[in-house]
N, C-alpha and C. Protein backbone atom coordinates (compact mmCIF):
# COMPACT_ATOMS: atom_id res chain seq x y z
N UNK A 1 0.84 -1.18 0.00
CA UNK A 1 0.00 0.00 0.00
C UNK A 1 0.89 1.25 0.00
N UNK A 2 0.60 1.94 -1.09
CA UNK A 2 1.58 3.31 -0.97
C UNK A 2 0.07 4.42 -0.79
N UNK A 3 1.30 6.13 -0.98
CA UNK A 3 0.81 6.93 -1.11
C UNK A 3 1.52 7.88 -2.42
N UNK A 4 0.11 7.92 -3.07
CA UNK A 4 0.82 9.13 -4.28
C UNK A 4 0.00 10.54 -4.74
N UNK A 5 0.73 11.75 -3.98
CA UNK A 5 -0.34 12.84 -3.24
C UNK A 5 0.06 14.14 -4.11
N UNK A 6 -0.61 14.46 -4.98
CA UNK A 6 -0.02 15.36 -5.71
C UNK A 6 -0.86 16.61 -5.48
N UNK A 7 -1.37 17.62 -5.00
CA UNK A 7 -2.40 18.19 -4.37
C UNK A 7 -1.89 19.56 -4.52
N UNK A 8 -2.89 20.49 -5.19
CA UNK A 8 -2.64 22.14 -4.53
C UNK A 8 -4.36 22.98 -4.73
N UNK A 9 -4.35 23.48 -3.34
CA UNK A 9 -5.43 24.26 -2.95
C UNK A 9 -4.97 25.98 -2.67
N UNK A 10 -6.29 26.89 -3.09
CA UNK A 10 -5.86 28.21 -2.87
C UNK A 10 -6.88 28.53 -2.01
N UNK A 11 -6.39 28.99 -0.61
CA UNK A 11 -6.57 29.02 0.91
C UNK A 11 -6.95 30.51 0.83
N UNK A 12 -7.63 31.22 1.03
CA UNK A 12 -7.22 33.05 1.03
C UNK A 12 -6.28 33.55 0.09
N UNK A 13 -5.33 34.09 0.68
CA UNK A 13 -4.52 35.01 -0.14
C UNK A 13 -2.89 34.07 -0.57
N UNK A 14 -3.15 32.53 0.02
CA UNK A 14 -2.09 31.78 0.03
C UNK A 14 -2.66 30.60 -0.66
N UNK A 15 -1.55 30.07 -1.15
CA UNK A 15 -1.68 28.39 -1.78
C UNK A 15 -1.03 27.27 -1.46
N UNK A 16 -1.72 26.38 -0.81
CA UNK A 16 -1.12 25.06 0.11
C UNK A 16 -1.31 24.02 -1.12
N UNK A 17 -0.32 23.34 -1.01
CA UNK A 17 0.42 22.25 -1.88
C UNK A 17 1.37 21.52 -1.54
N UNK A 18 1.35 20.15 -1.74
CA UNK A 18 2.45 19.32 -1.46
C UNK A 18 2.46 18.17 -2.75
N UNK A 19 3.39 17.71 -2.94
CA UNK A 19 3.54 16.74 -3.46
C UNK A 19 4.71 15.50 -3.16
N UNK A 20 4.38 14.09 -3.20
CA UNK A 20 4.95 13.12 -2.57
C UNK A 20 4.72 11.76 -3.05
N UNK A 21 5.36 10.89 -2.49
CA UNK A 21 4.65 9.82 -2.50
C UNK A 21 5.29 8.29 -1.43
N UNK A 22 4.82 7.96 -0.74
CA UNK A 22 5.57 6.95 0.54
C UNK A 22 5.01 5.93 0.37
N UNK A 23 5.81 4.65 0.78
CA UNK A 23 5.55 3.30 0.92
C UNK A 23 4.76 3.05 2.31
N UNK A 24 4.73 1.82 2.87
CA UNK A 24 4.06 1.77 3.94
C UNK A 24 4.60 2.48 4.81
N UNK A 25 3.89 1.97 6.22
CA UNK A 25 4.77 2.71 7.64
C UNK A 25 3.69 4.29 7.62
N UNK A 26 4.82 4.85 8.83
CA UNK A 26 4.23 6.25 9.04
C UNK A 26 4.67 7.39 8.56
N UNK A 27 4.04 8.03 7.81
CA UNK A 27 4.57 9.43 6.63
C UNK A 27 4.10 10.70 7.63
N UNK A 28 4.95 11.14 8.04
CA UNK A 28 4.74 12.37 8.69
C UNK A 28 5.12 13.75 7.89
N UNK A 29 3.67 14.14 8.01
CA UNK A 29 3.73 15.84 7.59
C UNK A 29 3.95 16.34 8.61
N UNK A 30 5.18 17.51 8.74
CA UNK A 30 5.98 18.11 9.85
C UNK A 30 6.19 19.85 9.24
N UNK A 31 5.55 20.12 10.34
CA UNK A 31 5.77 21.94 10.42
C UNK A 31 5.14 22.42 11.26
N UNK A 32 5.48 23.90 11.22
CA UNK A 32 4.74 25.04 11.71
C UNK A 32 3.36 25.30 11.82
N UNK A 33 2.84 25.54 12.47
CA UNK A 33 1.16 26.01 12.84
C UNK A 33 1.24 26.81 11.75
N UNK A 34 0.13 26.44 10.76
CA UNK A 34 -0.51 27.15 9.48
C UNK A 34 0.35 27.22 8.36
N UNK A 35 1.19 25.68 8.39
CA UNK A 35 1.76 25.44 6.98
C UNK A 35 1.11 24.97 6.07
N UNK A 36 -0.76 24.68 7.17
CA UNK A 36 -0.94 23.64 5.36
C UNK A 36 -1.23 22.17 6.02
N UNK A 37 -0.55 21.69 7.30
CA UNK A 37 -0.52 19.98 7.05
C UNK A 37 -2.12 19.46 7.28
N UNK A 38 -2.90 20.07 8.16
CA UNK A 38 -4.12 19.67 8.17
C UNK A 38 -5.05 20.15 6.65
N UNK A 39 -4.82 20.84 6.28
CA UNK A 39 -5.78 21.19 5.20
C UNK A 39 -5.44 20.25 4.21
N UNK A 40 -4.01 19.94 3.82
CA UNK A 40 -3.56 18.48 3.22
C UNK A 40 -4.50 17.36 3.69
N UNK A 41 -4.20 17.11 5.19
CA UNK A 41 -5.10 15.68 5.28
C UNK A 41 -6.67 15.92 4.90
N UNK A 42 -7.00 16.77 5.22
CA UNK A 42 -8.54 16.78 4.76
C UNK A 42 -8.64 16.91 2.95
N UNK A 43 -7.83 17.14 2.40
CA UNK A 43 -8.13 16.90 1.10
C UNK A 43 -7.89 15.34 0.39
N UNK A 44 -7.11 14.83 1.31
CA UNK A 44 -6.93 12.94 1.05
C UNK A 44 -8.26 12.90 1.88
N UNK A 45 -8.88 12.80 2.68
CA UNK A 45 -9.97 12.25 3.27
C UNK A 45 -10.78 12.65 2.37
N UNK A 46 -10.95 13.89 1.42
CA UNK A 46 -12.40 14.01 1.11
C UNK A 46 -12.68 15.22 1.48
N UNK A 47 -12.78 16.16 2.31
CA UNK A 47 -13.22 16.86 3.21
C UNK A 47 -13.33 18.53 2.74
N UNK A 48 -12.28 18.32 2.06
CA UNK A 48 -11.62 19.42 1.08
C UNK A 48 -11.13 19.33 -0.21
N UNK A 49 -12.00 20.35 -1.33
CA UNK A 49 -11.52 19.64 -2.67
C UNK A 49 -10.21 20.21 -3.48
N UNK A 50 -9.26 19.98 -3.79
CA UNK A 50 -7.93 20.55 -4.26
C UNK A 50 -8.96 21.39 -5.61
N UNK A 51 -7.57 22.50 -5.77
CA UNK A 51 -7.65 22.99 -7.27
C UNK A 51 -7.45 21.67 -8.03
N UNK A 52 -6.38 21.32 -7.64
CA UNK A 52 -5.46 20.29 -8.90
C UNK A 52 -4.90 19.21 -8.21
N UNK A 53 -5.13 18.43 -9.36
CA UNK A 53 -3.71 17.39 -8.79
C UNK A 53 -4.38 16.29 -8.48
N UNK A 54 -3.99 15.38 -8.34
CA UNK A 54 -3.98 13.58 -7.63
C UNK A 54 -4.28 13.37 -6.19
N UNK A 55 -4.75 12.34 -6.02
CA UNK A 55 -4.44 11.17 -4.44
C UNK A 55 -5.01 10.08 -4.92
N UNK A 56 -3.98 9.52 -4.69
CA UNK A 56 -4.19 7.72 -5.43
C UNK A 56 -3.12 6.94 -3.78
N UNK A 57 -3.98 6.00 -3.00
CA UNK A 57 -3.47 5.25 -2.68
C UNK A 57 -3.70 3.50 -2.96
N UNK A 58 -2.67 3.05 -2.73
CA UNK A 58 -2.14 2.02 -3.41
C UNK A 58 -3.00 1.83 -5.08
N UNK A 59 -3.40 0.97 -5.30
CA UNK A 59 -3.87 1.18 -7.04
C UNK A 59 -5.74 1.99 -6.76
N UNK A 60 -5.96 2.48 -6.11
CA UNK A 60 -7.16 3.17 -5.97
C UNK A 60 -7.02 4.29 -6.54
N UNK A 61 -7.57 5.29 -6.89
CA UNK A 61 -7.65 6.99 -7.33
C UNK A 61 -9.00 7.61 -6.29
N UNK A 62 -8.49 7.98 -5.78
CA UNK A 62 -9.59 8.81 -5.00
C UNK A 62 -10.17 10.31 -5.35
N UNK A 63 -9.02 10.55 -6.05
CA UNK A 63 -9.05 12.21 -7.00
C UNK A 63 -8.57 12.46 -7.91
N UNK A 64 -8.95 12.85 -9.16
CA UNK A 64 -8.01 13.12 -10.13
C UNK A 64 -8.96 11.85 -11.18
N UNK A 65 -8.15 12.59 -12.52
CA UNK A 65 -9.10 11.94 -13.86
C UNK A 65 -10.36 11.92 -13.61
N UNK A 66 -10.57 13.18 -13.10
CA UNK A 66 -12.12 12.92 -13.58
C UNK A 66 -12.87 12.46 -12.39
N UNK A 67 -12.27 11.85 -11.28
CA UNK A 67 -12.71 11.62 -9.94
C UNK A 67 -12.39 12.10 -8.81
N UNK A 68 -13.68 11.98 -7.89
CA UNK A 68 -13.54 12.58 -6.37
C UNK A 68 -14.38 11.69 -6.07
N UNK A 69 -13.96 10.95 -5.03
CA UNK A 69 -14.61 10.31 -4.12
C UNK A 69 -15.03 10.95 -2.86
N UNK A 70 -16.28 10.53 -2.46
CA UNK A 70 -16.65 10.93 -1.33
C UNK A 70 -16.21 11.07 -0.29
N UNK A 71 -15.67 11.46 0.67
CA UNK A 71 -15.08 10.56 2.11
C UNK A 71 -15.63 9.38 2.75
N UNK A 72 -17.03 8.52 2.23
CA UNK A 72 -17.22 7.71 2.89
C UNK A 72 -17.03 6.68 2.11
N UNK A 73 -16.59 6.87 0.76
CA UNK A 73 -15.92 5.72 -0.59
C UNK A 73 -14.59 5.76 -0.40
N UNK A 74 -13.77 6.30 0.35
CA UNK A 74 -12.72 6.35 0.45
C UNK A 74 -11.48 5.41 1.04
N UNK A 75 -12.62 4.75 2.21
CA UNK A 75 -12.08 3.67 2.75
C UNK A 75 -10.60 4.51 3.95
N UNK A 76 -10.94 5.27 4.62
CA UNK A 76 -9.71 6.09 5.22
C UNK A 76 -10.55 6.17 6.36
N UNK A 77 -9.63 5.93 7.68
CA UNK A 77 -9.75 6.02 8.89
C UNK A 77 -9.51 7.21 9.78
N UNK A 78 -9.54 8.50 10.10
CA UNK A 78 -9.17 9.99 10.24
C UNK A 78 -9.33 9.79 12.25
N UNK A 79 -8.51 10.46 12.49
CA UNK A 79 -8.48 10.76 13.94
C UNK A 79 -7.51 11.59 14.03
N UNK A 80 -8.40 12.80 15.06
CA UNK A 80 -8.39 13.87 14.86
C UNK A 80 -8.02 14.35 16.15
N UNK A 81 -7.47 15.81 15.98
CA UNK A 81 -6.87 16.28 17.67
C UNK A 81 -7.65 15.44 18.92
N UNK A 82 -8.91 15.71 18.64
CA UNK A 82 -9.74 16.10 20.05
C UNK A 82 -10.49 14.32 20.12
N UNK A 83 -10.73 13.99 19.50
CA UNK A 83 -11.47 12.42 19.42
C UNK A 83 -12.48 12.65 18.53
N UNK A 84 -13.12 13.85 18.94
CA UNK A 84 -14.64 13.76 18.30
C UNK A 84 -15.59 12.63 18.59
N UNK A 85 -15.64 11.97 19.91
CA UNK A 85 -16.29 11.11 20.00
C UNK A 85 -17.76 11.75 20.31
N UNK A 86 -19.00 10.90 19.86
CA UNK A 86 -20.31 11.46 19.90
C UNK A 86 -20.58 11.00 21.36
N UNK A 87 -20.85 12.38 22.15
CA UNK A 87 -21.26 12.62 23.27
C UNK A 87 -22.17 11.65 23.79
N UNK A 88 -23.44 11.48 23.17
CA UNK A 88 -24.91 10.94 23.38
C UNK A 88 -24.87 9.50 23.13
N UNK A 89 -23.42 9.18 22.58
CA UNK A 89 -23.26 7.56 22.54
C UNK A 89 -22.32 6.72 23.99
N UNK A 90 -22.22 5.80 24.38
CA UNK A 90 -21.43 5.15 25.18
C UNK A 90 -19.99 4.83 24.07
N UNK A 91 -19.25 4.14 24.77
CA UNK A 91 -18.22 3.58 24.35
C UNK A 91 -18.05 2.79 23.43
N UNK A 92 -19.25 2.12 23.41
CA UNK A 92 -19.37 0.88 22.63
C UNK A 92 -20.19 0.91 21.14
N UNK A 93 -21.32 2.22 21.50
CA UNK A 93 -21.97 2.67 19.86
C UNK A 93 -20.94 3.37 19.83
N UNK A 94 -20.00 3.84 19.80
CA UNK A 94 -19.07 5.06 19.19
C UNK A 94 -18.13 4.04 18.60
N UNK A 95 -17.33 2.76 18.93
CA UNK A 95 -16.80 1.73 18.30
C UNK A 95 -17.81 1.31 17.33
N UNK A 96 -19.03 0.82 17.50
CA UNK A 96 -19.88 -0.10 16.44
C UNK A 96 -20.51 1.29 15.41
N UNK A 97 -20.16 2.25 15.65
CA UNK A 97 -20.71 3.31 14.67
C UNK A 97 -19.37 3.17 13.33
N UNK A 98 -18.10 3.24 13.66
CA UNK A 98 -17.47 2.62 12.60
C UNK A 98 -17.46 1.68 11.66
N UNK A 99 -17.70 0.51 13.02
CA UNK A 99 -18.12 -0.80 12.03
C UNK A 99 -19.19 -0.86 11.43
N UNK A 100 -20.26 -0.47 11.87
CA UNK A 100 -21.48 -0.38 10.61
C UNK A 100 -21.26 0.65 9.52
N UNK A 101 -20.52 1.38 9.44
CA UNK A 101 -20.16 2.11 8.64
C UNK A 101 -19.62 1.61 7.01
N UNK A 102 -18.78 0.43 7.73
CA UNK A 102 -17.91 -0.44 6.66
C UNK A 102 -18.56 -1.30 6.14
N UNK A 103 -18.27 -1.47 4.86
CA UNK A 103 -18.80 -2.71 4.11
C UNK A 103 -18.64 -4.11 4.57
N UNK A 104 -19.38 -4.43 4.95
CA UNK A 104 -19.05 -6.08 5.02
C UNK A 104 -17.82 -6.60 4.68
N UNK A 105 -17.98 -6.80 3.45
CA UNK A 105 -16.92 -7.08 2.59
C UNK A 105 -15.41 -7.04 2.80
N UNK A 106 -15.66 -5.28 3.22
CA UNK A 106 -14.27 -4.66 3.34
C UNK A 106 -13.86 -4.55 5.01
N UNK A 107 -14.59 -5.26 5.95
CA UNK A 107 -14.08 -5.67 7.52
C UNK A 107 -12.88 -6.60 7.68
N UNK A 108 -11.74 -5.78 8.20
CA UNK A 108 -10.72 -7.06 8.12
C UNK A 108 -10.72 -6.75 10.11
N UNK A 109 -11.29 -6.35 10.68
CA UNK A 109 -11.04 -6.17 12.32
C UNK A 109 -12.31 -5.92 12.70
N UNK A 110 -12.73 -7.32 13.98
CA UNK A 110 -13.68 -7.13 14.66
C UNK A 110 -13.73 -5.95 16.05
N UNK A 111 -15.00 -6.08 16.58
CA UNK A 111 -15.18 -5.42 17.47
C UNK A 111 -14.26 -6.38 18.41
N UNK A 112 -14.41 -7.13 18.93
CA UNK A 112 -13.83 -7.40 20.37
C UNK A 112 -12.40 -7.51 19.57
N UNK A 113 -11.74 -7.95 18.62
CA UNK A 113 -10.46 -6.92 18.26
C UNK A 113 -9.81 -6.19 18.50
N UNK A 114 -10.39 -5.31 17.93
CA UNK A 114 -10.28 -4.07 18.28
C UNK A 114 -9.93 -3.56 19.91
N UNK A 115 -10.82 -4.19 20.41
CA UNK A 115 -11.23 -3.83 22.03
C UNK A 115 -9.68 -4.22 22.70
N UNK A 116 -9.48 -5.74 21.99
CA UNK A 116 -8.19 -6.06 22.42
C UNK A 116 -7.09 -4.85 22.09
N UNK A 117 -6.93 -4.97 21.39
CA UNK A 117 -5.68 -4.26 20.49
C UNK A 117 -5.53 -3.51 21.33
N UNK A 118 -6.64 -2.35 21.85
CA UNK A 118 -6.27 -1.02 22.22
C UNK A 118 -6.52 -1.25 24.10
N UNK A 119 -6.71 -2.51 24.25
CA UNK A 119 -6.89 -2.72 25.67
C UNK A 119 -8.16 -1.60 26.13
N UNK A 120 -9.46 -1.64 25.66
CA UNK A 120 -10.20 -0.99 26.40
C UNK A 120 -11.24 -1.53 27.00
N UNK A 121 -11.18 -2.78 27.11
CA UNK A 121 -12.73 -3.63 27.50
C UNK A 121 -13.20 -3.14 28.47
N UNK A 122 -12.84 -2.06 29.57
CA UNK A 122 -13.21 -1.99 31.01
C UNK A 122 -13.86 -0.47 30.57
N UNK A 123 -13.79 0.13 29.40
CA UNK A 123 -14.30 1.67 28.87
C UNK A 123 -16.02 1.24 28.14
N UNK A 124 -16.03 -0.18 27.76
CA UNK A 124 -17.67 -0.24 26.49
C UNK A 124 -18.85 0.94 27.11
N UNK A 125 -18.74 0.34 28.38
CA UNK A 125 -19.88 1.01 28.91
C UNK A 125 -20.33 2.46 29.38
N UNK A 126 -18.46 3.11 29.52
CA UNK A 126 -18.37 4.33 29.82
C UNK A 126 -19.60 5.37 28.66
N UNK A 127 -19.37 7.16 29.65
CA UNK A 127 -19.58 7.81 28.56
C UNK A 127 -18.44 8.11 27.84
N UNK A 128 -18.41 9.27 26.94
CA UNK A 128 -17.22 10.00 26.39
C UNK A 128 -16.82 11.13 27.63
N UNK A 129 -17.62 11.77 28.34
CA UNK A 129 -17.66 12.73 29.23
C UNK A 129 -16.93 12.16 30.44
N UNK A 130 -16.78 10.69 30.49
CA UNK A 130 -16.38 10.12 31.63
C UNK A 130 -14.30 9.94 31.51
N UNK A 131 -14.36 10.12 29.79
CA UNK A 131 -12.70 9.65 29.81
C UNK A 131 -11.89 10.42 30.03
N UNK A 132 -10.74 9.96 30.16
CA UNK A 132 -9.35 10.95 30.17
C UNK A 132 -9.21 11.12 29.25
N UNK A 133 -8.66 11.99 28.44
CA UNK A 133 -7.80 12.31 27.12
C UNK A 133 -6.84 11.23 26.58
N UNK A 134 -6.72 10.57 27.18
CA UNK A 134 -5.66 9.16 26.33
C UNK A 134 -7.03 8.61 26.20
N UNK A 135 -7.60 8.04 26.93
CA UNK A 135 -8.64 6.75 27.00
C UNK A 135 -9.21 7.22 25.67
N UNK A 136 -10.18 8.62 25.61
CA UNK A 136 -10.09 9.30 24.20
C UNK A 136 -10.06 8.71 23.03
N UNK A 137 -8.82 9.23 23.27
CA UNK A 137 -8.01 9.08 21.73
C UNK A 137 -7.93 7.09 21.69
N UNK A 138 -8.00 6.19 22.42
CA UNK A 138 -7.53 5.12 22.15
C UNK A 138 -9.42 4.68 21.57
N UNK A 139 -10.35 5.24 22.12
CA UNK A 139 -11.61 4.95 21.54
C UNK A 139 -12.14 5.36 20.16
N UNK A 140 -10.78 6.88 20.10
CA UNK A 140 -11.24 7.47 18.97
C UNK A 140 -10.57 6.75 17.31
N UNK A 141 -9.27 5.56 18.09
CA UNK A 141 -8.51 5.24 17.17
C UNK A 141 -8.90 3.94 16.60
N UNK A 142 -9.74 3.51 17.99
CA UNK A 142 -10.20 1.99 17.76
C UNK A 142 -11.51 2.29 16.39
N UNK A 143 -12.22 2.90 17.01
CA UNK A 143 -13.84 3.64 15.93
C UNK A 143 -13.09 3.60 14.37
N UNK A 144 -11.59 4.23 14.45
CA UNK A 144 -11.23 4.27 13.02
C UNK A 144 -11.02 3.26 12.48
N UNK A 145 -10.40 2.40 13.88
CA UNK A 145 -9.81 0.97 12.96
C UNK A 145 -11.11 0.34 12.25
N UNK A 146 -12.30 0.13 13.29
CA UNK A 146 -13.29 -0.91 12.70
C UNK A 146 -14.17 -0.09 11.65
N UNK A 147 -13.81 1.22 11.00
CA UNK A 147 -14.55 1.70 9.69
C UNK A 147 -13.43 0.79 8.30
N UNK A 148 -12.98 -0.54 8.94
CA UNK A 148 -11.93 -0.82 7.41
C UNK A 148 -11.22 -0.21 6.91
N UNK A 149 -10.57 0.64 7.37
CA UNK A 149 -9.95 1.64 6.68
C UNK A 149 -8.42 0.60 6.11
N UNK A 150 -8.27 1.57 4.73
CA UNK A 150 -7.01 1.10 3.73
C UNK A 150 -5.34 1.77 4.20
N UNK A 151 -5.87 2.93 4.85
CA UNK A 151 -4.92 3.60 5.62
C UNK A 151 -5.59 4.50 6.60
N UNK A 152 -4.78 4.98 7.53
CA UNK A 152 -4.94 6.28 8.52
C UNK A 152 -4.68 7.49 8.49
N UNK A 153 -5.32 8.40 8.37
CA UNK A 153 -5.21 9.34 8.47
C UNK A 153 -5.10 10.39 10.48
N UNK A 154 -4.16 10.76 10.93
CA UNK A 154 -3.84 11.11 12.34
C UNK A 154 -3.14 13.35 12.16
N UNK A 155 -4.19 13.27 13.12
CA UNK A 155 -4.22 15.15 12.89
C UNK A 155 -3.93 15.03 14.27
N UNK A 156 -1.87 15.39 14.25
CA UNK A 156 -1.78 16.00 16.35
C UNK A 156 -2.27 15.03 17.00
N UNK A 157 -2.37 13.74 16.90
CA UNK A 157 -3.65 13.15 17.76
C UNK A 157 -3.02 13.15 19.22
N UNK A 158 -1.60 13.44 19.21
CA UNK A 158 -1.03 13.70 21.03
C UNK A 158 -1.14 15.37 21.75
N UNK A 159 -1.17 16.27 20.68
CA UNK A 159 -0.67 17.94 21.33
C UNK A 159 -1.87 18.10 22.36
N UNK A 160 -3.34 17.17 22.66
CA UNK A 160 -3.88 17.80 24.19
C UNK A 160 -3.54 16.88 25.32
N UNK A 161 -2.52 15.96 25.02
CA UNK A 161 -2.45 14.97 25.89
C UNK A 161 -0.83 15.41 26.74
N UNK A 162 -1.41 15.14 28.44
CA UNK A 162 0.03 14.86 29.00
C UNK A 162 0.96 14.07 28.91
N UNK A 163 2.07 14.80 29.47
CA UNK A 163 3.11 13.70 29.18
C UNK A 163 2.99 11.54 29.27
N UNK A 164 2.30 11.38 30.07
CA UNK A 164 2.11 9.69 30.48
C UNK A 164 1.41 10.01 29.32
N UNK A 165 0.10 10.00 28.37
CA UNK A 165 -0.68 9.53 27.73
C UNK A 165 0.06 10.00 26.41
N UNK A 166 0.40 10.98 26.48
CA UNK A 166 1.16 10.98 25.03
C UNK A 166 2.02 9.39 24.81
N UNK A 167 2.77 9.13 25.96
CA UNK A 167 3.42 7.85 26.26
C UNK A 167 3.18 6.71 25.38
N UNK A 168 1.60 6.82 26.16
CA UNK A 168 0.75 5.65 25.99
C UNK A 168 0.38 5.49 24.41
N UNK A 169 -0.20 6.58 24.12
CA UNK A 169 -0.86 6.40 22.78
C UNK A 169 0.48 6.52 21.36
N UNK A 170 1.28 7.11 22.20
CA UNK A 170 2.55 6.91 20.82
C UNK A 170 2.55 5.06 20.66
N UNK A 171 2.79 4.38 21.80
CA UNK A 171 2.67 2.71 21.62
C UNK A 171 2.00 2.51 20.87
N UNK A 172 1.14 3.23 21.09
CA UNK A 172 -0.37 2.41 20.43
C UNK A 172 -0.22 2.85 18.44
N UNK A 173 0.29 4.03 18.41
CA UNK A 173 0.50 4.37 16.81
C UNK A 173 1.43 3.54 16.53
N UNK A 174 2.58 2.82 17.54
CA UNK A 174 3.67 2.01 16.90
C UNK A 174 3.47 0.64 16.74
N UNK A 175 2.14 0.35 17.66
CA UNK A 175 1.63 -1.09 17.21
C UNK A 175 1.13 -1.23 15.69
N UNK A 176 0.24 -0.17 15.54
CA UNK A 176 -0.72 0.01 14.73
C UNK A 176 0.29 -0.05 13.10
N UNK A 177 1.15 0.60 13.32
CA UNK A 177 2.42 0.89 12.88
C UNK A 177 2.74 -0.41 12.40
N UNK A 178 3.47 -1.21 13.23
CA UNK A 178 4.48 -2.42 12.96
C UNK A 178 3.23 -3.51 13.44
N UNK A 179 2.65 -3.79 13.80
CA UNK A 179 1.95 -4.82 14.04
C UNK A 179 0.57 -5.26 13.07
N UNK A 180 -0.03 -3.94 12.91
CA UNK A 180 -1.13 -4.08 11.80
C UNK A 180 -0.97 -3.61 10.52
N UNK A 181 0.41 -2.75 10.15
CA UNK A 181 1.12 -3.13 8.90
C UNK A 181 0.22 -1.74 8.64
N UNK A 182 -0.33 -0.81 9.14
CA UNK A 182 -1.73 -0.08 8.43
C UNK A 182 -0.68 1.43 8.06
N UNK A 183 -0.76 1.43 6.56
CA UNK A 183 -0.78 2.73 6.42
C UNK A 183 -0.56 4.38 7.07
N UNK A 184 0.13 5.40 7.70
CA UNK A 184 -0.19 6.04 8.15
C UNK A 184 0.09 7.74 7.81
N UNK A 185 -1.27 8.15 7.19
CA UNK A 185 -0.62 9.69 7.00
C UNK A 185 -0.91 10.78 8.10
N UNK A 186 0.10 11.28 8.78
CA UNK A 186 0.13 12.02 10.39
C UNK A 186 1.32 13.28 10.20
N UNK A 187 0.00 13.77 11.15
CA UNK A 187 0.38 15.42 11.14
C UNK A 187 1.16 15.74 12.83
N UNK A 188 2.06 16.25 12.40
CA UNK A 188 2.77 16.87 13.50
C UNK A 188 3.51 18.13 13.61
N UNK A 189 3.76 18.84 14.17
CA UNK A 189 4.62 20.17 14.60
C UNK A 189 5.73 19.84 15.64
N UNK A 190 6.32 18.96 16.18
CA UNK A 190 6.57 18.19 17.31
C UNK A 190 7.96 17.32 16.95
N UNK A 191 9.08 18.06 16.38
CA UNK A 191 10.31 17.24 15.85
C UNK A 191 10.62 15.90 16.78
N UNK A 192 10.56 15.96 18.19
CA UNK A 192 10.90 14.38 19.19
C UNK A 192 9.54 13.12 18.99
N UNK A 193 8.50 13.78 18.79
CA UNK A 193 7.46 12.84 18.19
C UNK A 193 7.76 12.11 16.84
N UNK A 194 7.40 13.01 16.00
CA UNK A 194 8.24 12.77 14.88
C UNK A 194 9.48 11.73 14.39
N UNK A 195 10.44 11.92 15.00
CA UNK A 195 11.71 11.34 15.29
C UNK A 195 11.57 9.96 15.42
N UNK A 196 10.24 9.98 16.20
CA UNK A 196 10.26 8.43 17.39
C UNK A 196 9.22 7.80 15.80
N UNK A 197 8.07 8.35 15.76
CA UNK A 197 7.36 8.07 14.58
C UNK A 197 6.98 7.55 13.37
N UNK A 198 7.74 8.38 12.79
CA UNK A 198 8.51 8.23 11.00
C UNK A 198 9.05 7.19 10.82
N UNK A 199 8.27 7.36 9.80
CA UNK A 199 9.40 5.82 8.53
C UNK A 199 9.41 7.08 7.45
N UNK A 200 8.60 8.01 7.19
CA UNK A 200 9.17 8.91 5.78
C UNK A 200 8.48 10.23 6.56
N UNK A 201 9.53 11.07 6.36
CA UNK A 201 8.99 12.88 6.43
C UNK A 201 9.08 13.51 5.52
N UNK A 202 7.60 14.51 5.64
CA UNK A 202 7.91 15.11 4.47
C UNK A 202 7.30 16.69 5.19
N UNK A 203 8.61 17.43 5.21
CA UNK A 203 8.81 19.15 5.88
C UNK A 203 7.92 20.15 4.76
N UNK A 204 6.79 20.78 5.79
CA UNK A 204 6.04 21.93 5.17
C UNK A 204 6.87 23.32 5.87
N UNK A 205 6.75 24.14 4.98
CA UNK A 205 7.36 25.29 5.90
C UNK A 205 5.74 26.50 5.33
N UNK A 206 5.42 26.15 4.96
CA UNK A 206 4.33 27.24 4.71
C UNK A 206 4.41 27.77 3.48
């Protein structure tokens, strides 16, 4: 599974663009607050439509010739600073809201999976209002895993977390990393994150 990201958008009075392309592992977009790296990931998700240019991962086209896929044809897993977990759900519809999301077809990770992976079985029942900021993010990462996703998409997913949970959840990107082989395009400002992170960087300066 690669990435081949050829992309430029005109933002206000500025124009964000990158172009690249990485093998598996974790591809970190690295810079400055308001270079661009989030408005990048939201244009691979869908979210945002480029002027120009490509996103094709592995033999898929998601943009370009003539196509745009939706974000929910996309097959991409997104987790985001904050979790975004839905308030009014427990622990456990906020996991199975992914998986029903996914095609049958295209499920390669169950729910109690999942649950394993990220060690949360003792959270199903919680609210979202009830977690810590790691617990969070490990509910918000699991929800991504079971939408099938082909790769990940990760925005900062450590800058509100303290030092121990940053800890924690870097493991958890390095399992995800080396253990589930999954794809990863991640945004950082954070050169010692980074460092620990990366298998390919690719530096925005604005």
């Amino acid at each position: 599974m690669s990435f081949d990201i050829d992309v430029e958008r005109r933002l206000g009075d500025r124009s964000i663009g990158v172009r690249f392309t990485a093998g598996a592992g974790l591809t970190a977009l690295f810079g400055p607050s308001g270079a661009g790296k989030t408005s990048i990931l939201n244009m691979v998700a869908g979210l945002l439509k480029p002027d120009r240019g490509h996103i094709r991962i592995g033999d898929r086209t998601l943009f370009g010739d003539g196509i745009d896929l939706p974000p929910e044809a996309r097959r991409i897993g997104y987790v985001f600073q904050d979790g975004r977990l839905f308030p009014h759900r427990r622990v456990r519809a906020n996991l199975l809201y992914g998986h029903h999301l996914a095609d049958p077809a295209d499920r390669w990770m169950a729910l109690d999976e999942a649950v394993d992976f990220l060690g949360i079985g003792h959270l199903l029942d919680r609210w979202p209002h009830g977690l810590s900021g790691g617990e969070a993010q490990r509910v918000a990462i699991g929800r991504a895993l079971l939408r099938a996703p082909q790769c990940l998409l990760m925005d900062e997913p450590l800058s509100s977390l303290d030092a121990a949970r940053r800890e924690d959840i870097m493991t958890v990107i390095e399992r995800i990393r080396d253990t589930l082989k999954l794809p990863i395009l991640y945004v950082s400002h954070d050169r010692a994150e980074v460092d620990r992170l990366a298998t390919q960087l690719i530096a925005l300066d604005g």
